[in-house]
PDB file of N, CA and C in Angstrom:
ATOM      1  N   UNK A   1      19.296  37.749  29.981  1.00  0.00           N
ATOM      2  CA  UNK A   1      19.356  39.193  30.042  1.00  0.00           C
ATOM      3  C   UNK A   1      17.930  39.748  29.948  1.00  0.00           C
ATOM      4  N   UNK A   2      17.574  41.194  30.818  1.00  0.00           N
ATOM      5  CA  UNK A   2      16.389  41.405  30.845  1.00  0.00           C
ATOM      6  C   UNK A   2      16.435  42.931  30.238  1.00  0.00           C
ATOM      7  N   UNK A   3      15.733  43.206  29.326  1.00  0.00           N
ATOM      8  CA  UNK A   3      15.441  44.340  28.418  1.00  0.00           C
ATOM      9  C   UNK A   3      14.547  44.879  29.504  1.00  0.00           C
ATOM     10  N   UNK A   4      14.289  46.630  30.322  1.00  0.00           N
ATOM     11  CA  UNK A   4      13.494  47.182  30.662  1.00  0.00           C
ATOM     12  C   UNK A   4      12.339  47.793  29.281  1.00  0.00           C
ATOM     13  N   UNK A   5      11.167  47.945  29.283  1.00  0.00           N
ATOM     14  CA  UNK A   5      10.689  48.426  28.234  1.00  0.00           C
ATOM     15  C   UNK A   5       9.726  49.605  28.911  1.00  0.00           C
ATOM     16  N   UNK A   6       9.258  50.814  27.978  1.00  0.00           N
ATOM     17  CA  UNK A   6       8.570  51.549  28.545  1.00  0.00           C
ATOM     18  C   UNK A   6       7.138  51.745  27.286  1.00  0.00           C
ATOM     19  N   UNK A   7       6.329  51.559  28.450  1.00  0.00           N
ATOM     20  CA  UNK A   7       4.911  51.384  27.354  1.00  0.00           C
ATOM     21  C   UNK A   7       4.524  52.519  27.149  1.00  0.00           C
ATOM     22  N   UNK A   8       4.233  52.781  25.982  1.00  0.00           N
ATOM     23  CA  UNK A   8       3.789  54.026  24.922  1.00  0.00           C
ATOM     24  C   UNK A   8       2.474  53.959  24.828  1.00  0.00           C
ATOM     25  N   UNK A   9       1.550  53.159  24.934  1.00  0.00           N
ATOM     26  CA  UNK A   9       0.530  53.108  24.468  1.00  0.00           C
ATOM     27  C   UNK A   9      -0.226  52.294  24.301  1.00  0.00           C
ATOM     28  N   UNK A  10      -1.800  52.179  24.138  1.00  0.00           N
ATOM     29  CA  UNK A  10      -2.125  50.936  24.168  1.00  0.00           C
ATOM     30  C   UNK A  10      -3.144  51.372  22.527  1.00  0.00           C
ATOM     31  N   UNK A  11      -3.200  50.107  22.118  1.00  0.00           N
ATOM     32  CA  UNK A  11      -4.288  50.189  20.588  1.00  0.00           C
ATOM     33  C   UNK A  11      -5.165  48.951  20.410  1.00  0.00           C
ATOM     34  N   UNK A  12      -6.416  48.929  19.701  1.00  0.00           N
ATOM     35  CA  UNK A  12      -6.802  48.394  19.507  1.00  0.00           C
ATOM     36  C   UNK A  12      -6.781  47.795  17.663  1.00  0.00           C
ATOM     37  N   UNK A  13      -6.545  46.551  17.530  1.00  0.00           N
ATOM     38  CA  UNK A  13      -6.624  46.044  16.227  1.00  0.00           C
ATOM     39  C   UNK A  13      -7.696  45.423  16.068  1.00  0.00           C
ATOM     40  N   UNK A  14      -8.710  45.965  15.072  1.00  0.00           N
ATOM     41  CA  UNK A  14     -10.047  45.397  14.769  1.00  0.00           C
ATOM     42  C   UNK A  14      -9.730  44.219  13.739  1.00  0.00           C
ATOM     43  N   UNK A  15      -8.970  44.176  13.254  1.00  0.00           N
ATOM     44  CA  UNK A  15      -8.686  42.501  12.892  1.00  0.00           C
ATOM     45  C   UNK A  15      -8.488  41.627  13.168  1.00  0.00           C
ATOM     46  N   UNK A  16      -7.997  41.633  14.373  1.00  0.00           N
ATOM     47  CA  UNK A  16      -7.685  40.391  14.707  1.00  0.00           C
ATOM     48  C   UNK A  16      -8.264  40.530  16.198  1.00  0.00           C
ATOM     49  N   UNK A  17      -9.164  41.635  16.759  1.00  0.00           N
ATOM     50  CA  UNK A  17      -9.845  41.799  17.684  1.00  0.00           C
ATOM     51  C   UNK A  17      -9.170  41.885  18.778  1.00  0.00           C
ATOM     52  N   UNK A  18      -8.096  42.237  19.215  1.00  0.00           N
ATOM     53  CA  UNK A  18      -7.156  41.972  19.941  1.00  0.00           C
ATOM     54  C   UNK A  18      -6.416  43.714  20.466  1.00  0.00           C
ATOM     55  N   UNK A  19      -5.483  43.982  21.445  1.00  0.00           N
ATOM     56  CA  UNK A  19      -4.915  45.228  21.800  1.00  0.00           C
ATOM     57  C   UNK A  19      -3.672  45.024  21.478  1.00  0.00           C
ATOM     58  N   UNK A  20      -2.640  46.128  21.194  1.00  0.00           N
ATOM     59  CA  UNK A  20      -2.075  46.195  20.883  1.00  0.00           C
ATOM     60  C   UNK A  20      -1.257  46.999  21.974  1.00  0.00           C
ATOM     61  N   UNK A  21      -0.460  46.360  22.605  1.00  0.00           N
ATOM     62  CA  UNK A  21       0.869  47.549  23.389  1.00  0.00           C
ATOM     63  C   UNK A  21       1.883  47.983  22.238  1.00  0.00           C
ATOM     64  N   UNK A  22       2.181  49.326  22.439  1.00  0.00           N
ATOM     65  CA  UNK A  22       3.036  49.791  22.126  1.00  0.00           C
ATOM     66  C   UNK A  22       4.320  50.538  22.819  1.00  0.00           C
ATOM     67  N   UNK A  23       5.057  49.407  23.064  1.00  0.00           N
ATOM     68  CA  UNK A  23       6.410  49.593  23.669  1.00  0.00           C
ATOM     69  C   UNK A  23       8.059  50.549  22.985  1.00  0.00           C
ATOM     70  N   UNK A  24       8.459  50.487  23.783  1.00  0.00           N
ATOM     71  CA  UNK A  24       9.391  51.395  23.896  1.00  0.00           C
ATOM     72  C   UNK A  24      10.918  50.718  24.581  1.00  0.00           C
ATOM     73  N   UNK A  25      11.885  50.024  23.730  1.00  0.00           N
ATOM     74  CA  UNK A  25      13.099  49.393  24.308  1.00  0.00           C
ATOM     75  C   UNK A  25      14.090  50.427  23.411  1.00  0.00           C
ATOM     76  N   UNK A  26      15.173  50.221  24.258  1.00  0.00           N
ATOM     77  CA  UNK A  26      16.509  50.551  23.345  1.00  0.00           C
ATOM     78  C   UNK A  26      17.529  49.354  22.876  1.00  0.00           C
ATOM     79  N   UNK A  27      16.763  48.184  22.723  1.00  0.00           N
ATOM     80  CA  UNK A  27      17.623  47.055  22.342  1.00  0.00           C
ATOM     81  C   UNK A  27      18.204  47.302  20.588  1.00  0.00           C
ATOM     82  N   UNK A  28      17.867  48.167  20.034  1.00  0.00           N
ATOM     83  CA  UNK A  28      17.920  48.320  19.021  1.00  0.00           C
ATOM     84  C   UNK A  28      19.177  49.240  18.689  1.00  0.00           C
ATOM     85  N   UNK A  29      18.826  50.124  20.085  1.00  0.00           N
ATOM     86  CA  UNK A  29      20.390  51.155  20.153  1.00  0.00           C
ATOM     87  C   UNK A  29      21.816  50.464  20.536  1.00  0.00           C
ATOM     88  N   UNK A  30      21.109  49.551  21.466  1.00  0.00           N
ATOM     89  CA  UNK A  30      22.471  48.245  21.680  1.00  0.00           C
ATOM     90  C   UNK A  30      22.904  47.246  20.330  1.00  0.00           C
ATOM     91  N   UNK A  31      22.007  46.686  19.793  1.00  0.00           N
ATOM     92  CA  UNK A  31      22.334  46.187  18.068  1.00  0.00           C
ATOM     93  C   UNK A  31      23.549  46.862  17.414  1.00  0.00           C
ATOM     94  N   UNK A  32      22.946  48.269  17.529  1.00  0.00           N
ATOM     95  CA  UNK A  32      23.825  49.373  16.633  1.00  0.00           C
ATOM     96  C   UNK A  32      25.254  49.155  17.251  1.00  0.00           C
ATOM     97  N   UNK A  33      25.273  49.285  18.380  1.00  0.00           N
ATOM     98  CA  UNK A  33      26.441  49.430  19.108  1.00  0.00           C
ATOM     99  C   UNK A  33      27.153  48.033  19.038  1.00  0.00           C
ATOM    100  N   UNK A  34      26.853  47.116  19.079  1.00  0.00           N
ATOM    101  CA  UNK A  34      27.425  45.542  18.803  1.00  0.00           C
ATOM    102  C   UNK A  34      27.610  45.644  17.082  1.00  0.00           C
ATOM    103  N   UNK A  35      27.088  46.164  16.368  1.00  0.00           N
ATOM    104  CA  UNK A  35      27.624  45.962  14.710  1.00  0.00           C
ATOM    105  C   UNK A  35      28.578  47.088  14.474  1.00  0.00           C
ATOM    106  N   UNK A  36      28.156  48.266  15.369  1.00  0.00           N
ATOM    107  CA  UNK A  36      29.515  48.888  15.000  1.00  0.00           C
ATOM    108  C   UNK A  36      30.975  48.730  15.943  1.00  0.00           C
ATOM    109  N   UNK A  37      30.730  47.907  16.740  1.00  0.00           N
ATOM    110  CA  UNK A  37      31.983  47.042  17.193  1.00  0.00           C
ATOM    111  C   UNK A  37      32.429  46.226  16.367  1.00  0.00           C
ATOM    112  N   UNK A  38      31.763  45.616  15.395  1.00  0.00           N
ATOM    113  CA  UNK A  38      31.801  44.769  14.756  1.00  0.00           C
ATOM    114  C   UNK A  38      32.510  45.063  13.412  1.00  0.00           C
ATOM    115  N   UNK A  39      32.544  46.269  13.253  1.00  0.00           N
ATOM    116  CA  UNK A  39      32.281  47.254  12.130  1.00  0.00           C
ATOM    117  C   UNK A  39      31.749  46.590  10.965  1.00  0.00           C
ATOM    118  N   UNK A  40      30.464  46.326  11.242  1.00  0.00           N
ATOM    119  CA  UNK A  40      29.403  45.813  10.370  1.00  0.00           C
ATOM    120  C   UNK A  40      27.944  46.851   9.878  1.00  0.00           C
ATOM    121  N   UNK A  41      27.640  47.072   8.687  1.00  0.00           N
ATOM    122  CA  UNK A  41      27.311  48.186   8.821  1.00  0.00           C
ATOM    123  C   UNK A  41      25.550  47.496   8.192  1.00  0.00           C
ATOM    124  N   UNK A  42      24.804  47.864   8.399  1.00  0.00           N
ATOM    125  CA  UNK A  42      23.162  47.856   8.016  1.00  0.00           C
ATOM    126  C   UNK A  42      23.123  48.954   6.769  1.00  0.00           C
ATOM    127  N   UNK A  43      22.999  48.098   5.686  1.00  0.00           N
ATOM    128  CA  UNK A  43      22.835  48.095   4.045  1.00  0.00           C
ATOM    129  C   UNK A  43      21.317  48.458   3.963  1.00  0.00           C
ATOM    130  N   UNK A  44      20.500  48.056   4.520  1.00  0.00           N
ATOM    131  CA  UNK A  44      18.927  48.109   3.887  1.00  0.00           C
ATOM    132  C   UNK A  44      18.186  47.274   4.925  1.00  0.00           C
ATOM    133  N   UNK A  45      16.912  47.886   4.893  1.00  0.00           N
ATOM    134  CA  UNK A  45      15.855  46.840   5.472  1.00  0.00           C
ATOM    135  C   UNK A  45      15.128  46.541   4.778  1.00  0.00           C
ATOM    136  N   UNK A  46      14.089  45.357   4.646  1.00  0.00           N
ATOM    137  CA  UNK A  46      13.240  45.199   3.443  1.00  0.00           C
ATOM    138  C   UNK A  46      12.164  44.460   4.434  1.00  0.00           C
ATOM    139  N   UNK A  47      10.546  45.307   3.979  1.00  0.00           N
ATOM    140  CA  UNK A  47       9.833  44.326   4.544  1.00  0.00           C
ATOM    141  C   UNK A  47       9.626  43.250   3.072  1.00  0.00           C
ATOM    142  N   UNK A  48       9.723  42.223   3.385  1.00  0.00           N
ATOM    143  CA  UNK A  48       9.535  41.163   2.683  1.00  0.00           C
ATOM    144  C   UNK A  48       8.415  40.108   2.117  1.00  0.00           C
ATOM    145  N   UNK A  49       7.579  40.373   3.367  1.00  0.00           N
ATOM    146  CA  UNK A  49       6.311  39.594   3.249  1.00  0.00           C
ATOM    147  C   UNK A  49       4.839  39.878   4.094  1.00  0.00           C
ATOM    148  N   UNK A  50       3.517  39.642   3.817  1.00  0.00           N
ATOM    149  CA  UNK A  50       2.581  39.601   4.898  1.00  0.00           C
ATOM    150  C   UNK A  50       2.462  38.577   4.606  1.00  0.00           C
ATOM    151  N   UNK A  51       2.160  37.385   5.714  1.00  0.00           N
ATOM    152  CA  UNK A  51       1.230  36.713   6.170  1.00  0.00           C
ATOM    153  C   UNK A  51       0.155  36.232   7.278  1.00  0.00           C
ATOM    154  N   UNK A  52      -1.315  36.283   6.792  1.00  0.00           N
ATOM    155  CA  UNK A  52      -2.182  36.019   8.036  1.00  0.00           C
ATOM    156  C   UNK A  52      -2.115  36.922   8.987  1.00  0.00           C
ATOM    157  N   UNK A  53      -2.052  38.425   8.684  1.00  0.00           N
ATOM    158  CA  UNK A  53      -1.673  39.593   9.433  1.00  0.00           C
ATOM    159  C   UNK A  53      -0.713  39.806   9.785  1.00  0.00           C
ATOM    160  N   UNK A  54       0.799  39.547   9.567  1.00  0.00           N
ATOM    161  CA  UNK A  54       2.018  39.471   9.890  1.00  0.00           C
ATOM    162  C   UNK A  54       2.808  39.806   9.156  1.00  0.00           C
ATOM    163  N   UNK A  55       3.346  40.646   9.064  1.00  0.00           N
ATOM    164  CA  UNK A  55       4.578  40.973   8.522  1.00  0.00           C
ATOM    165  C   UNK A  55       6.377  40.655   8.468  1.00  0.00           C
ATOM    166  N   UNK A  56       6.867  40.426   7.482  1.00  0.00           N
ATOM    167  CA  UNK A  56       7.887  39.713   7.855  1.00  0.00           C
ATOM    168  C   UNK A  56       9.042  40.522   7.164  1.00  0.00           C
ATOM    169  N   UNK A  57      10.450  40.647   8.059  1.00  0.00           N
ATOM    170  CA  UNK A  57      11.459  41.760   7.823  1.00  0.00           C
ATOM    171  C   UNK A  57      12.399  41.110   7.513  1.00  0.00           C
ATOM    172  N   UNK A  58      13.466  42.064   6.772  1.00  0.00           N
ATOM    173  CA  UNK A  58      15.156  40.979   6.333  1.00  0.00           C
ATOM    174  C   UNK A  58      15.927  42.486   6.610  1.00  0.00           C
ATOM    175  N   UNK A  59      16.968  42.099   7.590  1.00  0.00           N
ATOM    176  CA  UNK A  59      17.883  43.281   7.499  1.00  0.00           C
ATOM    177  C   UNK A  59      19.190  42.887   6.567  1.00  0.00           C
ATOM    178  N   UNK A  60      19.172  43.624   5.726  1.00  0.00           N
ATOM    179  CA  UNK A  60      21.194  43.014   5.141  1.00  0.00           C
ATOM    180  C   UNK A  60      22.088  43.995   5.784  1.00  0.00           C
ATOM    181  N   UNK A  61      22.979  42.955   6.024  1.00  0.00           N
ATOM    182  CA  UNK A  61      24.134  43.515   6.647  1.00  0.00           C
ATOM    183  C   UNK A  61      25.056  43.494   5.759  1.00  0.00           C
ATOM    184  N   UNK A  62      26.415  44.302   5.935  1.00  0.00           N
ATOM    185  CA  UNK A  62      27.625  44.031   5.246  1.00  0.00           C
ATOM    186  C   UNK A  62      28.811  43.643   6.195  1.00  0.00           C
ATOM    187  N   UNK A  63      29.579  43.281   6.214  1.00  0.00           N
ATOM    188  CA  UNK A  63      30.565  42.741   7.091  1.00  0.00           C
ATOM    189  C   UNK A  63      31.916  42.013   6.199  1.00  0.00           C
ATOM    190  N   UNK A  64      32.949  43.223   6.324  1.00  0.00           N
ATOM    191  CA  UNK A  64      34.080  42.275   5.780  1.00  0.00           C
ATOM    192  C   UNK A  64      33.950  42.719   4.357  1.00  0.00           C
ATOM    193  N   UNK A  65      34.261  41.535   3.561  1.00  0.00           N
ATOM    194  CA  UNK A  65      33.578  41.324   2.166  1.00  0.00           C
ATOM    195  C   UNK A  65      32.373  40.864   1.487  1.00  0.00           C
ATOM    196  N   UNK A  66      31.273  40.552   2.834  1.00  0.00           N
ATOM    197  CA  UNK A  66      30.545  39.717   2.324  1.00  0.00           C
ATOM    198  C   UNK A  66      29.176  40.674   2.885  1.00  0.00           C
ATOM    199  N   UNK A  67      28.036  40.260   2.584  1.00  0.00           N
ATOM    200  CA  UNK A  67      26.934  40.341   2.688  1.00  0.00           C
ATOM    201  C   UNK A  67      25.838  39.306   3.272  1.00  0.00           C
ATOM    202  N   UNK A  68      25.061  40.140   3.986  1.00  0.00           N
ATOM    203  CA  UNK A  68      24.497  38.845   5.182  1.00  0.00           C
ATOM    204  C   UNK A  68      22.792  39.613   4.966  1.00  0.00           C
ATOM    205  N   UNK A  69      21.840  38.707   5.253  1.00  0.00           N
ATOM    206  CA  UNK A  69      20.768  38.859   5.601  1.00  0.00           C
ATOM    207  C   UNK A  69      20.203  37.796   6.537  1.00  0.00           C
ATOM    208  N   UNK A  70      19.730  38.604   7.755  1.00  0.00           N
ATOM    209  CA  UNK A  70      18.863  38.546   9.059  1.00  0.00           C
ATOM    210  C   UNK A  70      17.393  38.801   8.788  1.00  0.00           C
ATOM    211  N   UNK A  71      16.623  37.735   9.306  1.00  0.00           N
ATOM    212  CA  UNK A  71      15.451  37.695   9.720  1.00  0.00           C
ATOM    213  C   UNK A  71      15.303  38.555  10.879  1.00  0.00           C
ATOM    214  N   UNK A  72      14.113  39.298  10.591  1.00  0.00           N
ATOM    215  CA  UNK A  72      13.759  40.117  11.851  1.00  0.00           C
ATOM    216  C   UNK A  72      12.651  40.671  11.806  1.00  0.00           C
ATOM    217  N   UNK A  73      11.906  40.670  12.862  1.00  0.00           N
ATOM    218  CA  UNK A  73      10.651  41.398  13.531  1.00  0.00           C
ATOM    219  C   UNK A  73      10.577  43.116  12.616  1.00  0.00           C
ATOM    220  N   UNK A  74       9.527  43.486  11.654  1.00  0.00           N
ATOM    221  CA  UNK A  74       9.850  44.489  11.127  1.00  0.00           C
ATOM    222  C   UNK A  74      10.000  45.709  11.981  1.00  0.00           C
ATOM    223  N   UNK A  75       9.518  45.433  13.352  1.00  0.00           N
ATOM    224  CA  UNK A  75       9.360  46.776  14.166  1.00  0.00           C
ATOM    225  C   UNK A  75      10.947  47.126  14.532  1.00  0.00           C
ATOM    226  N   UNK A  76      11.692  46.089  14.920  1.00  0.00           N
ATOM    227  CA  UNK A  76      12.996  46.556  15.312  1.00  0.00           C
ATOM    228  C   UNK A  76      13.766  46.863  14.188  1.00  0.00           C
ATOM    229  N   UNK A  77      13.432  45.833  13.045  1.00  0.00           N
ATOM    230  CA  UNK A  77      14.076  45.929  11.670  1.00  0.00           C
ATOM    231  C   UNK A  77      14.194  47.764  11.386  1.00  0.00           C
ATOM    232  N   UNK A  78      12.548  48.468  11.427  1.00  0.00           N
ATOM    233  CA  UNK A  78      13.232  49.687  11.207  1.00  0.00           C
ATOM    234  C   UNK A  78      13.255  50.493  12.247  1.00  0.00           C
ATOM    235  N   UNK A  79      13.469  49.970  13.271  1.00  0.00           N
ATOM    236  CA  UNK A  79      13.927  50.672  14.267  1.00  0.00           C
ATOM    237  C   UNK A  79      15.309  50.857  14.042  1.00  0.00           C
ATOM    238  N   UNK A  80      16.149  49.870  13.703  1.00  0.00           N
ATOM    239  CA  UNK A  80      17.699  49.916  13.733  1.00  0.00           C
ATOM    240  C   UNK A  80      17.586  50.174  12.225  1.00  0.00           C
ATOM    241  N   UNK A  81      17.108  50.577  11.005  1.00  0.00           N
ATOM    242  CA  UNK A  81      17.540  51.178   9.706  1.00  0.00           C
ATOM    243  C   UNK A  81      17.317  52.757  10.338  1.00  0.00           C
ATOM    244  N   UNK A  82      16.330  53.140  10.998  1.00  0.00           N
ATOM    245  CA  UNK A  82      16.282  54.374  11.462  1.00  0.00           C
ATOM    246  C   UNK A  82      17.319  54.803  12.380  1.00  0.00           C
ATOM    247  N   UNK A  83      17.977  54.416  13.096  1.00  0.00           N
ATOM    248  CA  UNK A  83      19.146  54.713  13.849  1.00  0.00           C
ATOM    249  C   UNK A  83      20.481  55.024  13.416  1.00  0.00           C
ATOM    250  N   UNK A  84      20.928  53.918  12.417  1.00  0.00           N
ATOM    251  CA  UNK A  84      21.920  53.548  11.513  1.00  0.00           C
ATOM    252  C   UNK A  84      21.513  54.190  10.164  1.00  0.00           C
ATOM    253  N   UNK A  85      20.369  54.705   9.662  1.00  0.00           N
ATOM    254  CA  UNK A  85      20.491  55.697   8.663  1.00  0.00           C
ATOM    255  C   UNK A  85      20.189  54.772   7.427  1.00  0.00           C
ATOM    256  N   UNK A  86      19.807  53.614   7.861  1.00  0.00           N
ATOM    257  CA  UNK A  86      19.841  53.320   6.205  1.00  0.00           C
ATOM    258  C   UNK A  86      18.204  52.738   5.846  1.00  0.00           C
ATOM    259  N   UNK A  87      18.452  52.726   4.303  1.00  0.00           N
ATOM    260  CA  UNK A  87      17.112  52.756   3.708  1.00  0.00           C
ATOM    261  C   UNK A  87      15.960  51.404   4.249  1.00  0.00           C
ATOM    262  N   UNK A  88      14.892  51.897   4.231  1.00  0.00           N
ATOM    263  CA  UNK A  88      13.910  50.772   4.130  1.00  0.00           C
ATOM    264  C   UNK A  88      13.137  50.692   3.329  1.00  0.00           C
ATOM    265  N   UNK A  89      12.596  49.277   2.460  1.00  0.00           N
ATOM    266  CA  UNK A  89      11.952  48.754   1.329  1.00  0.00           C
ATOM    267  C   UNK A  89      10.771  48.154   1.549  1.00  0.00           C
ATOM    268  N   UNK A  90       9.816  48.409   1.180  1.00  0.00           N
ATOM    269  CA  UNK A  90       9.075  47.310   0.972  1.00  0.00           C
ATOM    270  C   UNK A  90       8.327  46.369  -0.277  1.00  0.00           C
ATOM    271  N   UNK A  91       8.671  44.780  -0.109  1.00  0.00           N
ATOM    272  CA  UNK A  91       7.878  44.379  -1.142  1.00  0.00           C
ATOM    273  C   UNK A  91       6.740  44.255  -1.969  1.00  0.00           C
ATOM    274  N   UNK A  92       6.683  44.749  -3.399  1.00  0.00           N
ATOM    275  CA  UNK A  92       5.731  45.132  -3.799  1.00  0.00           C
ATOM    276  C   UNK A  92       4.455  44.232  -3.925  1.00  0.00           C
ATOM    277  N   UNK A  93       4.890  42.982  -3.832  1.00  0.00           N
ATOM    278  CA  UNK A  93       3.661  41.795  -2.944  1.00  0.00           C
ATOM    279  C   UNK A  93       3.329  42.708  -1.494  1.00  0.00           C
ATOM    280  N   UNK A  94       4.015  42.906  -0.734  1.00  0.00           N
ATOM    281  CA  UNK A  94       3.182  43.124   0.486  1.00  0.00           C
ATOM    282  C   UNK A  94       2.333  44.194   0.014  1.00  0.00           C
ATOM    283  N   UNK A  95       2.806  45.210  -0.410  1.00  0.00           N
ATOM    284  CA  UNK A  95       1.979  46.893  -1.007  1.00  0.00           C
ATOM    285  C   UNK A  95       0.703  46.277  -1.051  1.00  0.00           C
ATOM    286  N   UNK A  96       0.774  45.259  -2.898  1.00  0.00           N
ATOM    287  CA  UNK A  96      -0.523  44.478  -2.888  1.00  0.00           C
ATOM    288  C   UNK A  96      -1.915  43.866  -2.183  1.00  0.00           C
ATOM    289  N   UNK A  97      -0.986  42.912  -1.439  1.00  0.00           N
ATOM    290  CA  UNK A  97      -1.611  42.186  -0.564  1.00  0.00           C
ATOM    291  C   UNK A  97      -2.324  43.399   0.375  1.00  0.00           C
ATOM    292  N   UNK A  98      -1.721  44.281   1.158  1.00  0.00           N
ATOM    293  CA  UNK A  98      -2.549  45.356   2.068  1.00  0.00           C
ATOM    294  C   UNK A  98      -2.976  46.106   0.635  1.00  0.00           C
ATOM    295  N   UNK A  99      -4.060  45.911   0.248  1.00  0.00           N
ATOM    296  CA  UNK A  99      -4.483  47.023  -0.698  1.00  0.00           C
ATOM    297  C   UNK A  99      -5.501  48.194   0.224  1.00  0.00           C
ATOM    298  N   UNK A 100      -5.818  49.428  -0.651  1.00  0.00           N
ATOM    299  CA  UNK A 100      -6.438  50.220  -0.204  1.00  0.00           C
ATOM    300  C   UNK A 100      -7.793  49.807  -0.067  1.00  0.00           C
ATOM    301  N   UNK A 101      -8.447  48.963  -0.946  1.00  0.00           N
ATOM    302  CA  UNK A 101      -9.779  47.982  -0.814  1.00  0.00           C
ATOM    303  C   UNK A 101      -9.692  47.572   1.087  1.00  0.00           C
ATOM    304  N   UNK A 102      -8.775  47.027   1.210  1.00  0.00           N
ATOM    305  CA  UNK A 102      -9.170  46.422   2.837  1.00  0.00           C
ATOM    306  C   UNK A 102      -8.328  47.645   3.777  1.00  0.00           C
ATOM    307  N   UNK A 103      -8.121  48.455   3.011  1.00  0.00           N
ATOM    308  CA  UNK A 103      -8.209  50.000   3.868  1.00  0.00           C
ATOM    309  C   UNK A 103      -9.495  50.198   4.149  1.00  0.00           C
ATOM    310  N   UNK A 104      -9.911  50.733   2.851  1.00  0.00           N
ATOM    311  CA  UNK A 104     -10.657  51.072   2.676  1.00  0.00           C
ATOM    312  C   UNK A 104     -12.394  50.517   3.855  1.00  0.00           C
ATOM    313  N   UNK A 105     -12.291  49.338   3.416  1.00  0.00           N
ATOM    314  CA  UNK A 105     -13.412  48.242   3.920  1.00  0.00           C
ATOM    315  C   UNK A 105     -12.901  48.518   6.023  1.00  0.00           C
ATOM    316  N   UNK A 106     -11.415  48.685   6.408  1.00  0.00           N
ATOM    317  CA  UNK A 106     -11.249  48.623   7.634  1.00  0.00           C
ATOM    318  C   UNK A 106     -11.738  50.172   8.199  1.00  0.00           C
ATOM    319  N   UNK A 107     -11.516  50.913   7.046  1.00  0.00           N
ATOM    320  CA  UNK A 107     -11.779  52.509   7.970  1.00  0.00           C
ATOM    321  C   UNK A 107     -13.369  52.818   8.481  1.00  0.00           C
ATOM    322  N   UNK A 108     -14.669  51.711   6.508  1.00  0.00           N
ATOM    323  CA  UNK A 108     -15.514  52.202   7.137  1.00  0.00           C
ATOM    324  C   UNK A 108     -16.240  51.334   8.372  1.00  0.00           C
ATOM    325  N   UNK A 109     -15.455  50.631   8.912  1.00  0.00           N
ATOM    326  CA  UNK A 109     -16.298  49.719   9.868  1.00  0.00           C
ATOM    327  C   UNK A 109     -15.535  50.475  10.985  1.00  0.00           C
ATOM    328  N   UNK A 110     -14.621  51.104  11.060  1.00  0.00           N
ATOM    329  CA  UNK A 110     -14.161  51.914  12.802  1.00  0.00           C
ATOM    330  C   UNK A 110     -14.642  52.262  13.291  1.00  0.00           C
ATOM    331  N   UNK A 111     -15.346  52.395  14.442  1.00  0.00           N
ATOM    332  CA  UNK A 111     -16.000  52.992  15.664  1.00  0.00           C
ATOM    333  C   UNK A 111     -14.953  54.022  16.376  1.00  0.00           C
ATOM    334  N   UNK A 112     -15.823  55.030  17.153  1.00  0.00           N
ATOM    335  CA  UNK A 112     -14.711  55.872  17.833  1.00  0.00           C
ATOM    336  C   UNK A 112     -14.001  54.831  19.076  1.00  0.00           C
ATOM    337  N   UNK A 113     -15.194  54.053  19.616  1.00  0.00           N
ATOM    338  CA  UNK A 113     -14.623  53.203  20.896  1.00  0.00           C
ATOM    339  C   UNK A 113     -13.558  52.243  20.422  1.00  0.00           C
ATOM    340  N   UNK A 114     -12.892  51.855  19.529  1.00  0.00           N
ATOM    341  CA  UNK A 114     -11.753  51.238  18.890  1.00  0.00           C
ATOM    342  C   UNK A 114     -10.765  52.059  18.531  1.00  0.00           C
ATOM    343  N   UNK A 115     -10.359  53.271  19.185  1.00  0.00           N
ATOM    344  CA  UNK A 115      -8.888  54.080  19.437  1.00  0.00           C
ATOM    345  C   UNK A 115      -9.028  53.884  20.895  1.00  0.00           C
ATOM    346  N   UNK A 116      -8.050  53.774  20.956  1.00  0.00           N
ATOM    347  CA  UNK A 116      -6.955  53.717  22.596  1.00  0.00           C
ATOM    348  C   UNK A 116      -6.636  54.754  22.461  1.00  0.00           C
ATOM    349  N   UNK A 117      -6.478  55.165  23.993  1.00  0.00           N
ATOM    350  CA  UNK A 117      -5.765  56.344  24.427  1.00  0.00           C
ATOM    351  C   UNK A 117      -4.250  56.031  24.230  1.00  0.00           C
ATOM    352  N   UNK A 118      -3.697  57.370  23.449  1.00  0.00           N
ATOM    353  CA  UNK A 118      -2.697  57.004  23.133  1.00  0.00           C
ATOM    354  C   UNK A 118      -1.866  58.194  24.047  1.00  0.00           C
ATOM    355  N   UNK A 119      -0.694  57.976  24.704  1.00  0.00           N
ATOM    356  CA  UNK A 119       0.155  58.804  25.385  1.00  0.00           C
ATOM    357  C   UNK A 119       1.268  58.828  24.886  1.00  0.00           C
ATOM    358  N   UNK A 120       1.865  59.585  24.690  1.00  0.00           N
ATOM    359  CA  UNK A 120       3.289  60.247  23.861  1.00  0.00           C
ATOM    360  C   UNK A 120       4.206  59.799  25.390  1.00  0.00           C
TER     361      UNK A 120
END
């Protein structure tokens, strides 16, 4: 199956020196629509972890009587808590780990030529 996507934007990440697309799918609106066939409902999202610049997501589900948690990409993770209405968390290790120190240290090294044109 082929997802159409529509690109939003392009960015630059000075960490890892690299661009960043910023896309645009509705696979997330289809999710919704397969769990509420399901009548399975999205309890919470939690980001869970960074590593090595990466972030890592858990959606819980409920279903039935039981309770489920999914691994997932945090971008869709709250893409579908934002759709479906329900809360998102994050772990207070990750908070940590991104401290305002390597905010801080990333804002004062930005150049203007490291924003992308960004289009709505």
């Amino acid at each position: 199956m082929l997802t159409q996507m529509h690109i939003r934007g392009l960015m630059f990440d000075p960490y890892t020196n690299a661009y960043i697309v910023i896309l645009r799918d509705e696979s997330n609106t289809e999710m919704l629509v397969i769990l509420d066939t399901a009548e399975a409902k999205v309890i919470s999202v939690v980001v869970t972890d960074l590593k090595d610049n990466t972030y890592y997501a858990k959606i819980h589900l409920s279903y039935e009587d039981s309770e489920y948690s999914i691994d997932a990409r945090p971008s869709d993770a709250i893409a579908l808590a934002m759709r479906s209405k329900a809360p998102v968390f994050v772990n207070d290790n990750v908070i940590r780990k991104n401290s305002s120190e390597d905010m801080d240290r990333w804002l004062e090294n930005l150049k203007p030529e490291d924003f992308g044109k960004y289009d709505a």
